[in-house]
N, C-alpha and C. Protein backbone atom coordinates (compact mmCIF):
# COMPACT_ATOMS: atom_id res chain seq x y z
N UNK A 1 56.22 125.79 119.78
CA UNK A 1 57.24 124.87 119.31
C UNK A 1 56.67 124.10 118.12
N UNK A 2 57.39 123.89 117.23
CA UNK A 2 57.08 123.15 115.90
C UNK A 2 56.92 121.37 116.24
N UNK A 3 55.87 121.33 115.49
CA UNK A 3 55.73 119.80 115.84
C UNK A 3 56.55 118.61 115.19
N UNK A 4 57.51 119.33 114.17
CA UNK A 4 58.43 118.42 113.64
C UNK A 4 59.54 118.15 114.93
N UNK A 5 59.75 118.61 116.15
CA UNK A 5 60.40 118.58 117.05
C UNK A 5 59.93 117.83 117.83
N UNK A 6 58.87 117.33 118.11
CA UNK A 6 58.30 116.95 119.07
C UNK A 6 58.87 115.12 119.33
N UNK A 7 58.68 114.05 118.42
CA UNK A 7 59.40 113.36 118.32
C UNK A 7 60.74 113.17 118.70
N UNK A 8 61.90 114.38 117.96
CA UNK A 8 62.66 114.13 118.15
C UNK A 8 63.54 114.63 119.82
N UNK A 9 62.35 115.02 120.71
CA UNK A 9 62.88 115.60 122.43
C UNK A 9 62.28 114.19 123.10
N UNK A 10 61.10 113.90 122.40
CA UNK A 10 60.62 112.38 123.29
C UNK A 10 61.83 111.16 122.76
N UNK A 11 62.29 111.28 121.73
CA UNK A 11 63.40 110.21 121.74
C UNK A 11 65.02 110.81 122.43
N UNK A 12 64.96 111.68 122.53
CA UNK A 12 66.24 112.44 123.76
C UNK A 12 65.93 112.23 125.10
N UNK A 13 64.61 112.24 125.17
CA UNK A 13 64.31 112.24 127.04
C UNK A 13 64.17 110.31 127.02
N UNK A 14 63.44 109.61 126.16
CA UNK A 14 64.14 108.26 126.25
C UNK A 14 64.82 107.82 126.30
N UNK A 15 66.15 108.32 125.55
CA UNK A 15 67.62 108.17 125.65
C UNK A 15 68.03 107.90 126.78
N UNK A 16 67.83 109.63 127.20
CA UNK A 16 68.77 109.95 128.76
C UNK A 16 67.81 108.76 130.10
N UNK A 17 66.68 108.58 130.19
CA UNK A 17 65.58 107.55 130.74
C UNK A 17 66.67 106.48 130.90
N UNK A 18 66.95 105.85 129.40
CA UNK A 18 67.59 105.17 129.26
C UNK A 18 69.12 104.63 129.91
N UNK A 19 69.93 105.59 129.57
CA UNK A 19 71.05 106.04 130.25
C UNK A 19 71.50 105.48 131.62
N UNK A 20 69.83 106.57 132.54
CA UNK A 20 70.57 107.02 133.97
C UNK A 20 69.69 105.05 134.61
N UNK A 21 68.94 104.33 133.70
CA UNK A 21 68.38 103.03 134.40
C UNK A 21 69.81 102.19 134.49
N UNK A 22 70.22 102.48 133.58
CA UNK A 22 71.45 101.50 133.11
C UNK A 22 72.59 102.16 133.60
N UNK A 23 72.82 103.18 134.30
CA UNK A 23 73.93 103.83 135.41
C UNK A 23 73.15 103.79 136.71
N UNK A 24 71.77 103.64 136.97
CA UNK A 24 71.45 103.24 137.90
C UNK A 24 71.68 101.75 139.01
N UNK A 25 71.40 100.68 137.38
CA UNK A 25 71.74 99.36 137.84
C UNK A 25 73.21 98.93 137.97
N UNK A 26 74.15 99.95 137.33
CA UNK A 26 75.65 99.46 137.52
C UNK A 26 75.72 99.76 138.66
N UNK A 27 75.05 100.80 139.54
CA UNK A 27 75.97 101.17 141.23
C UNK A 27 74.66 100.32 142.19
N UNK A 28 73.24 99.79 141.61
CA UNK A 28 72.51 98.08 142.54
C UNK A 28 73.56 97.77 142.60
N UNK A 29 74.38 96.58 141.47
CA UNK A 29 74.91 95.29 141.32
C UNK A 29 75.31 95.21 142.73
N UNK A 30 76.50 95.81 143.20
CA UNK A 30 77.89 95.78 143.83
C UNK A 30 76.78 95.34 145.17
N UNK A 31 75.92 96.16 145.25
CA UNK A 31 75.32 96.70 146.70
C UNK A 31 74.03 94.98 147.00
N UNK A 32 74.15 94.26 145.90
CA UNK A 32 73.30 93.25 145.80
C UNK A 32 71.57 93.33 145.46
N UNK A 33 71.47 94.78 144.86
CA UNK A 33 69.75 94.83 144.05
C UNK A 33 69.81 94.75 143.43
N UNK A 34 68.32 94.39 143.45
CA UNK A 34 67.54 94.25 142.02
C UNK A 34 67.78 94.90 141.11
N UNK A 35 68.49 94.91 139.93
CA UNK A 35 68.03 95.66 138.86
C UNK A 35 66.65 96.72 138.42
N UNK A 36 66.68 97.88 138.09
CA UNK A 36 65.44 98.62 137.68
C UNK A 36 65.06 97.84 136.22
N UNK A 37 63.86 97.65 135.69
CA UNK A 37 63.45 97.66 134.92
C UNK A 37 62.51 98.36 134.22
N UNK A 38 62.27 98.81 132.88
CA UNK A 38 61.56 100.13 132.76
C UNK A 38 61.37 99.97 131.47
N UNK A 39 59.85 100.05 130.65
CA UNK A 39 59.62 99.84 129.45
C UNK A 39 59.00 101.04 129.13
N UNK A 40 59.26 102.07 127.78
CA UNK A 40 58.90 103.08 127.47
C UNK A 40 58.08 102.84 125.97
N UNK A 41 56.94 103.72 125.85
CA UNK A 41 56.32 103.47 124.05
C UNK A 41 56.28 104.85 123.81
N UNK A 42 56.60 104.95 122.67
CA UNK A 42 56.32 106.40 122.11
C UNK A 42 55.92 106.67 120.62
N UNK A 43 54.86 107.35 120.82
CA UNK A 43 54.38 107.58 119.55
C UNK A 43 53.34 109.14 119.29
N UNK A 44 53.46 109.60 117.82
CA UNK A 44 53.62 110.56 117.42
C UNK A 44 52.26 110.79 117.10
N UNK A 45 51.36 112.02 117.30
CA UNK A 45 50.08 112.15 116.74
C UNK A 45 49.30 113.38 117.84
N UNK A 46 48.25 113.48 117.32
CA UNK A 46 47.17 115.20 118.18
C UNK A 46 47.10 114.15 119.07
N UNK A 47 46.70 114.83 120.37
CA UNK A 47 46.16 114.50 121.72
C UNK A 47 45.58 115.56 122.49
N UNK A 48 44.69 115.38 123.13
CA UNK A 48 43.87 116.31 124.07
C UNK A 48 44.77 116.46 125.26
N UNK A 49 45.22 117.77 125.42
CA UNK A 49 45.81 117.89 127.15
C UNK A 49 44.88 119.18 127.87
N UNK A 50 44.89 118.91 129.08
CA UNK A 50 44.45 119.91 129.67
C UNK A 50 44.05 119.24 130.83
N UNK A 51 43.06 120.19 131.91
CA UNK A 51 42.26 119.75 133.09
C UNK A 51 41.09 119.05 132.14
N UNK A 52 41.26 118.20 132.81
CA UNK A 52 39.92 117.02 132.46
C UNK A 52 39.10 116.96 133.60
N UNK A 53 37.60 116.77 133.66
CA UNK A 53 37.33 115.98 135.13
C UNK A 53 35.59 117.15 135.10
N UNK A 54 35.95 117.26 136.20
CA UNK A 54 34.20 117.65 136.99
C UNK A 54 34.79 118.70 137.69
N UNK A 55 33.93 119.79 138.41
CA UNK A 55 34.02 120.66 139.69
C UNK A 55 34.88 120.26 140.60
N UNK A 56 34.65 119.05 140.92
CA UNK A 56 35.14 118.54 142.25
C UNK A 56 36.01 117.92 142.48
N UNK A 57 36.39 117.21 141.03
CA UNK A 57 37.73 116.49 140.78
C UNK A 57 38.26 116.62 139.46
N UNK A 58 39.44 117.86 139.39
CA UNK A 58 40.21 117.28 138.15
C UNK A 58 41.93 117.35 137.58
N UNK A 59 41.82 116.50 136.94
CA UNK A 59 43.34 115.80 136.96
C UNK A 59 43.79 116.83 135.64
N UNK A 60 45.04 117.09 135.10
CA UNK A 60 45.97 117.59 134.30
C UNK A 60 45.96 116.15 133.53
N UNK A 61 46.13 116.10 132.60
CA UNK A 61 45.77 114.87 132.14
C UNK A 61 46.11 114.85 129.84
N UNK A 62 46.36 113.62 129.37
CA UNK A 62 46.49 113.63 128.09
C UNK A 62 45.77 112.36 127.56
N UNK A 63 44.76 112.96 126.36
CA UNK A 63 44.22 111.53 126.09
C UNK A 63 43.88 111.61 124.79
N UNK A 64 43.51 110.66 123.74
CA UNK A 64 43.48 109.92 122.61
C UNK A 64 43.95 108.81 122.11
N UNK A 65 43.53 108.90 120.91
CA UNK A 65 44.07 107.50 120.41
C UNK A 65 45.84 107.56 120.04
N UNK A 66 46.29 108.26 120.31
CA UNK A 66 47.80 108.77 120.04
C UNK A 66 48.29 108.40 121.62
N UNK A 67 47.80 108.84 122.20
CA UNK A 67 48.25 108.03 123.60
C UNK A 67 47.83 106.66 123.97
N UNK A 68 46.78 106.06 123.62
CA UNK A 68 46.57 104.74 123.60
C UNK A 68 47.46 103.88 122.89
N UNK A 69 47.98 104.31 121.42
CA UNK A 69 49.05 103.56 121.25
C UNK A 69 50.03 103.47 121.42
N UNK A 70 50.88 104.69 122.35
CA UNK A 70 51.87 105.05 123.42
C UNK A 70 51.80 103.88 124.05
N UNK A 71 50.75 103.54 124.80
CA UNK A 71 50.69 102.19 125.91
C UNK A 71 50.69 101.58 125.33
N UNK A 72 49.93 100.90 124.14
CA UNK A 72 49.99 99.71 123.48
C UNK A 72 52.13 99.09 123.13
N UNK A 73 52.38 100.37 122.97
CA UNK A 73 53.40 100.13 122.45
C UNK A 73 54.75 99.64 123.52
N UNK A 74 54.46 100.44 124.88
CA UNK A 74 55.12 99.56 126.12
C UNK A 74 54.70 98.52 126.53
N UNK A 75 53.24 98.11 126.86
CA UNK A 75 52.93 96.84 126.44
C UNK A 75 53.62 95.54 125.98
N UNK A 76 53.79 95.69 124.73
CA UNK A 76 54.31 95.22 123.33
C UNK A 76 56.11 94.77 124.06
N UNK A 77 56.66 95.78 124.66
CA UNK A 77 57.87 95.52 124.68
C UNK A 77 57.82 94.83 125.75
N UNK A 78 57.07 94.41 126.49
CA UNK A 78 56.56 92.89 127.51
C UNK A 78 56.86 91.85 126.48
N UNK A 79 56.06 91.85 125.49
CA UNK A 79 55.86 90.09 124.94
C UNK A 79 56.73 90.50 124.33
N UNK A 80 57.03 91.10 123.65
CA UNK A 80 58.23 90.95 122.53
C UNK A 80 59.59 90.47 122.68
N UNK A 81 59.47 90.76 124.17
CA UNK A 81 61.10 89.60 125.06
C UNK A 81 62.24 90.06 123.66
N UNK A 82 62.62 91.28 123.63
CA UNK A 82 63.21 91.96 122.28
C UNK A 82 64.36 91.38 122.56
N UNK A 83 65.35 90.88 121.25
CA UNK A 83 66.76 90.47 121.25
C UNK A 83 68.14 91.65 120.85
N UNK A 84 68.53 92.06 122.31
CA UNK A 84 69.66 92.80 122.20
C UNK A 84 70.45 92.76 123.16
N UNK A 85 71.43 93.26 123.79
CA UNK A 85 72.33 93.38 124.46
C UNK A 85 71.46 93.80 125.68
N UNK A 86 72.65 93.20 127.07
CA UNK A 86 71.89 93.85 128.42
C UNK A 86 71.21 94.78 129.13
N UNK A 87 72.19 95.61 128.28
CA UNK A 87 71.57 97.09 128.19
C UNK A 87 70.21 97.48 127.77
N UNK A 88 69.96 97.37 126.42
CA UNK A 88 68.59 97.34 126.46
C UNK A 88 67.47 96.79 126.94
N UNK A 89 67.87 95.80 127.52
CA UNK A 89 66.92 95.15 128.57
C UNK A 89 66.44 96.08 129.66
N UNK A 90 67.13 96.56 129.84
CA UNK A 90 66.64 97.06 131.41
C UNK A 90 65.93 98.37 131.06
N UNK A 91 66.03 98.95 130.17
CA UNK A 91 64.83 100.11 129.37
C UNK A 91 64.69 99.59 128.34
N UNK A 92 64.04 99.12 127.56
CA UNK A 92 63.35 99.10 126.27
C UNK A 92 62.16 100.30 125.92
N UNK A 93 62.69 100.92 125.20
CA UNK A 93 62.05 101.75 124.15
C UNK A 93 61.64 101.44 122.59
N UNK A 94 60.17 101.59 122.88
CA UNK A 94 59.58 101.01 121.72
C UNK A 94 59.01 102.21 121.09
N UNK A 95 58.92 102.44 119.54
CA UNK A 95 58.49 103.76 118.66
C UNK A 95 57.72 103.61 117.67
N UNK A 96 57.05 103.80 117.51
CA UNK A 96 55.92 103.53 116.12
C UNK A 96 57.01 104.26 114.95
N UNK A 97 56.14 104.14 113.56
CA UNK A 97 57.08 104.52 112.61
C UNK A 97 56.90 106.04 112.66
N UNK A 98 55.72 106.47 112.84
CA UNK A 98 55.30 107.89 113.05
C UNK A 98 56.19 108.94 113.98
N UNK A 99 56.69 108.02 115.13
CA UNK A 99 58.07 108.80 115.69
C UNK A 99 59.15 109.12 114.99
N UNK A 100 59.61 107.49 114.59
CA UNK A 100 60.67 107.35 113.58
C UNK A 100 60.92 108.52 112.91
N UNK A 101 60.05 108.49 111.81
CA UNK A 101 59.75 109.25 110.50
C UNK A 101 60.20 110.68 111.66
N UNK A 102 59.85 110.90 112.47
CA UNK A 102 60.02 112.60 113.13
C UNK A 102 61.60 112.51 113.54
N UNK A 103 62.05 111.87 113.82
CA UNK A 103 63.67 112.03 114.24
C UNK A 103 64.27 111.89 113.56
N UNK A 104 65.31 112.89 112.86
CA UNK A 104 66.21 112.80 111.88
C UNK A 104 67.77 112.54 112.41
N UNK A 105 67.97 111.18 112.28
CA UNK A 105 69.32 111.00 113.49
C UNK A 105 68.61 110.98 114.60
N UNK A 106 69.54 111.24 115.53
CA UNK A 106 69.46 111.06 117.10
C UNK A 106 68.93 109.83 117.73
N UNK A 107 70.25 109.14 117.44
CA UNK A 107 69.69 107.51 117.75
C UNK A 107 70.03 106.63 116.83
N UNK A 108 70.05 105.20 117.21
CA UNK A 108 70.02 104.10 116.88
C UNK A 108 69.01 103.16 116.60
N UNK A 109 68.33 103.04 115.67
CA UNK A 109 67.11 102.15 115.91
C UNK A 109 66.93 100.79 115.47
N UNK A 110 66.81 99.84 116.17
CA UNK A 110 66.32 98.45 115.15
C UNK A 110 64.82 98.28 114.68
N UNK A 111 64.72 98.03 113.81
CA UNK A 111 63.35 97.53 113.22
C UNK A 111 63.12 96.39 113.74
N UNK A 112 61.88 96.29 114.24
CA UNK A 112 61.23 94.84 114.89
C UNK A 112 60.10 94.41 114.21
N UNK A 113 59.68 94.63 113.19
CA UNK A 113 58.89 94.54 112.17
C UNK A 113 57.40 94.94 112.55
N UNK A 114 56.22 94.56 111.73
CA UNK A 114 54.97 95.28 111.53
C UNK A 114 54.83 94.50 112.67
N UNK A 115 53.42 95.23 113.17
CA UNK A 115 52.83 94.48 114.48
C UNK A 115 51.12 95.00 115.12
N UNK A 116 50.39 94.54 115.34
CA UNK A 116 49.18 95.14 115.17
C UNK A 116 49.28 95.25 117.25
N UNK A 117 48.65 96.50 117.45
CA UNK A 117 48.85 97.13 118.63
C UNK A 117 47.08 96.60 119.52
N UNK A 118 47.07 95.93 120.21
CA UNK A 118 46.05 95.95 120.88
C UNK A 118 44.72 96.76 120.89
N UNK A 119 43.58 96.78 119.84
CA UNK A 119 42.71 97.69 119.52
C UNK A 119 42.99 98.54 118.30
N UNK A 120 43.85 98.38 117.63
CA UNK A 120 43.90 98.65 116.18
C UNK A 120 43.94 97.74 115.19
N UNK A 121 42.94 98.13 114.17
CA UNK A 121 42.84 97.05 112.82
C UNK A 121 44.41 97.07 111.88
N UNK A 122 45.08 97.85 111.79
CA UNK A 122 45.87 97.90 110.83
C UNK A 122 47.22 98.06 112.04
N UNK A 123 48.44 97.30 110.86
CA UNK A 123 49.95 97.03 111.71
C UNK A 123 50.66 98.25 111.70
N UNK A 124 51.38 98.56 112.28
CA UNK A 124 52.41 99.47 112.78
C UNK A 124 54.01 99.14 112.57
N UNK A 125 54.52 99.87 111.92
CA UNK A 125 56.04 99.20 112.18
C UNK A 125 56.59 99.76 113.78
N UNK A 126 57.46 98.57 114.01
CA UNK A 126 57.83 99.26 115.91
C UNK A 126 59.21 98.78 115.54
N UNK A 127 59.71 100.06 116.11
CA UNK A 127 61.32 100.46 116.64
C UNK A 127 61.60 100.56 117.60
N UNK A 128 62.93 100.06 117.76
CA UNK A 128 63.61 99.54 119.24
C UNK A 128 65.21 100.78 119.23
N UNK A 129 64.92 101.60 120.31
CA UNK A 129 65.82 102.78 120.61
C UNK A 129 67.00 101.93 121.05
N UNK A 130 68.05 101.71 120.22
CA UNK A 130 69.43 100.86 120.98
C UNK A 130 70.18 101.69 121.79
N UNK A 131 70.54 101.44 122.78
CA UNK A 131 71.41 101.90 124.09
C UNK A 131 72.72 101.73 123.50
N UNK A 132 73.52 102.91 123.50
CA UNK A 132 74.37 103.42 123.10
C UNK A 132 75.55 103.63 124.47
């Protein structure tokens, strides 16, 4: 599969993420739960996948600095207490520009401006996937 695609299936499977939290919490309300809450980061770059580990123990597993700022970036949508409609509250999806830049369409995005990610020297622009 071409890696110009790759972006744009992780912002489809956020979407739908998206979606079924927020058709999830419409059929809580009635029943008196809690709301789900669910913060997603996504971002674009090489990563190591495979069995990782020793003889005796090993996990299927993905790692680099492309996935570190994946987390940094759900993280982020903690403090950022982001300003939008209800809906996005209850999933927030956060995207580096490097996603961005990979999805042509498919989606709605707000800009939340530059922002330096926990363990990186230089800022990032981060995008907010609006619930549609």
């Amino acid at each position: 599969m071409a890696a110009a695609y790759h972006a744009a299936r992780a912002v489809r499977a956020a979407a739908a993420i998206q979606s079924a939290v927020v058709a999830e919490n419409r059929a809580r309300a009635p029943r008196g739960e809690d709301p789900i809450h669910v913060r997603i980061g996504l971002h674009t770059g090489p990563v190591v996948v495979g069995n990782i580990g020793s003889k005796s123990r090993v996990n299927y597993t993905v790692v680099g600095d492309t996935v570190n700022a994946a987390s940094r970036l759900e993280s982020l949508a903690k403090d950022l207490h982001t300003i939008a409609d209800d809906d996005s509250q209850e999933c927030v999806v956060l995207l580096s520009e490097a996603t961005r830049a990979g999805v042509a369409g498919g989606g709605t995005f707000r800009s939340l401006g530059r922002h330096t990610l926990r363990g990186r020297v230089s800022t990032v622009e981060v995008f907010q996937l609006v619930h549609e």
